[in-house]
Protein backbone atom coordinates (compact mmCIF):
# COMPACT_ATOMS: atom_id res chain seq x y z
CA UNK A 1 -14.32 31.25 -0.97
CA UNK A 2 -13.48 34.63 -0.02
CA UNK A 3 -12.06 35.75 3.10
CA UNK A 4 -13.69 38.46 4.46
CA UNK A 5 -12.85 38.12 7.91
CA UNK A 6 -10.42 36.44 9.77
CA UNK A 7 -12.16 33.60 11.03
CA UNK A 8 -12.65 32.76 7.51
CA UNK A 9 -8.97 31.43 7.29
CA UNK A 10 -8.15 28.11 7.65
CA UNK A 11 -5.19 28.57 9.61
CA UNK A 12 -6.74 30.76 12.35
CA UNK A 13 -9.22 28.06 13.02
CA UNK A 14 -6.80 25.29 12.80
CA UNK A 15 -4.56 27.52 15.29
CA UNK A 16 -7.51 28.17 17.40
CA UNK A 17 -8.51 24.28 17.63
CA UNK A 18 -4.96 23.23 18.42
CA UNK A 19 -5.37 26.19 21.78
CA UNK A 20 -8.28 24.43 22.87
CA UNK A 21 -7.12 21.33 22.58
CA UNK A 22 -3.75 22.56 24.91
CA UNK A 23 -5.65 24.41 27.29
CA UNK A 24 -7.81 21.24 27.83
CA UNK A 25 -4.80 18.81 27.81
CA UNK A 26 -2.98 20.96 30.44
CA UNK A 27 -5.81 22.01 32.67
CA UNK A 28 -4.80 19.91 35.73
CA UNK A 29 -0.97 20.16 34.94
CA UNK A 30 0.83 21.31 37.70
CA UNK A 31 3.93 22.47 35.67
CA UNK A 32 2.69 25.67 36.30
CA UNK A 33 5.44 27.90 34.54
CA UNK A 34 5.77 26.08 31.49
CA UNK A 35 1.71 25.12 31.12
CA UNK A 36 1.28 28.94 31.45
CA UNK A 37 4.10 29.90 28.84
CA UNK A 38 2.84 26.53 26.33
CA UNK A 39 -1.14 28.34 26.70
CA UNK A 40 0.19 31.73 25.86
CA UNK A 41 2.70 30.68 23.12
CA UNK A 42 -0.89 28.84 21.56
CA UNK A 43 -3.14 31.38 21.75
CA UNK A 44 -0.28 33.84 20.34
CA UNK A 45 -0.84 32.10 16.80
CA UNK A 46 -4.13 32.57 16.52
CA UNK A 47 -4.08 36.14 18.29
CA UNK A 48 -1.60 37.56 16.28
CA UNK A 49 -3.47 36.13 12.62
CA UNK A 50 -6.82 38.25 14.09
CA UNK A 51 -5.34 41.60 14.67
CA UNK A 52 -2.42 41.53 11.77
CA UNK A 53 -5.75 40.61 9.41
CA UNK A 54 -7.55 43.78 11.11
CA UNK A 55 -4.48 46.09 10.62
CA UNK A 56 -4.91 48.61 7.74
CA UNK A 57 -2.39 47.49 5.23
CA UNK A 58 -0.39 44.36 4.12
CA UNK A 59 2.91 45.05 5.06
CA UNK A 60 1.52 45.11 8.77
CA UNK A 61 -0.79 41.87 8.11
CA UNK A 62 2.56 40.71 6.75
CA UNK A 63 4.33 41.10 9.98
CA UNK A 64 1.71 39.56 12.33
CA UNK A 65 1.85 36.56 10.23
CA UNK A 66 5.40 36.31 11.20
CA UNK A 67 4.81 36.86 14.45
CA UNK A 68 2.20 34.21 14.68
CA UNK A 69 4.89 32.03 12.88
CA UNK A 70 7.52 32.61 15.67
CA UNK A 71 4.75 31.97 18.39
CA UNK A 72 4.01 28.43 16.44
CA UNK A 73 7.74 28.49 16.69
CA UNK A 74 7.81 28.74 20.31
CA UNK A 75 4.84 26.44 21.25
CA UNK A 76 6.96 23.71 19.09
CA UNK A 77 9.79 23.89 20.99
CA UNK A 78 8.20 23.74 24.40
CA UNK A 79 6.06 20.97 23.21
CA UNK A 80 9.10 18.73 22.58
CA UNK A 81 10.45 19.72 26.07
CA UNK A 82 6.60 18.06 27.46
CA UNK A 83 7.06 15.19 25.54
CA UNK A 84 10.93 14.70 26.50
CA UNK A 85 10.04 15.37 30.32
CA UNK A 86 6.47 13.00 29.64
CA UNK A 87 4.24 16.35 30.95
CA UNK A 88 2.07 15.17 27.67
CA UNK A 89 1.79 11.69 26.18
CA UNK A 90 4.07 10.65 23.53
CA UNK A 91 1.75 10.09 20.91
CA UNK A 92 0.01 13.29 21.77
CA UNK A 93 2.59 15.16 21.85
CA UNK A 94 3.63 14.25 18.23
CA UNK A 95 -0.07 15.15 17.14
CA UNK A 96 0.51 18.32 18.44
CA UNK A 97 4.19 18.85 16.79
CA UNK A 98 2.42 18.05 13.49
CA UNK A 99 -0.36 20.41 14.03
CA UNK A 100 2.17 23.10 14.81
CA UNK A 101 4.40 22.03 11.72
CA UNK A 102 1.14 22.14 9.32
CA UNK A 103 0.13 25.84 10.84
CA UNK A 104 3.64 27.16 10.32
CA UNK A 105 3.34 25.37 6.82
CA UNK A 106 0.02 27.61 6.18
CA UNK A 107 1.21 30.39 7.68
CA UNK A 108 4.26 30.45 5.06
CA UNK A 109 1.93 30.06 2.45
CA UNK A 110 -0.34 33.09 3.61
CA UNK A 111 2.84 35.26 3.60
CA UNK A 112 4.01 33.78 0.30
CA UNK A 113 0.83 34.76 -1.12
CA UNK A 114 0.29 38.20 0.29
CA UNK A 115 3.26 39.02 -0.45
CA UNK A 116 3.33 38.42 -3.91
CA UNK A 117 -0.35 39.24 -5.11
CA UNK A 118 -1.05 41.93 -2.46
């Protein structure tokens, strides 16, 4: 399938799935700093795939990739810090680590390739 747009990748939507999912889950929270900073770090990924893809050359889709890569980064890291301080179930909260590990995962392999066939 070609990609013609960016909601035609895979890891956008799986990004953008794993933001609703987070803004749902931490609706009612009233860790207010960190539900805040975990909503922003998840909406970064899929954010930063959209405009790098609508940037005029590689190199610059390139470098939003990594960004969106560092924000997946980010979100990981604050989601072990909900499950350690039980803000978000245990068994949820390794759903969600996966989901971040398999979007960092795709995003490698989206640099990987545009990097070497673009």
């Amino acid at each position: 399938m070609a990609v013609e747009k960016f909601e035609d990748l895979d890891v956008w939507r799986e990004s953008m799935d794993l933001s609703k999912l987070l803004y749902g889950d931490l609706r009612d929270s009233k860790q207010y700093g960190l539900r805040d900073q975990i909503q922003r770090a998840a909406v970064s990924i899929p954010s930063n795939i959209a405009e790098g893809f609508e940037r005029r050359t590689n190199k610059e889709f390139i470098q939003y990739l990594y960004i969106a890569k560092g924000s997946c980064g980010e979100l990981r890291t604050q989601l072990y810090l909900c499950k350690e301080l039980k803000i978000i179930d245990s068994t949820k909260a390794e759903r969600y680590l996966n989901t971040t590990r398999k979007i960092s995962a795709m995003l490698y392999g989206l640099i990987k390739t545009r990097r070497e066939q673009f």
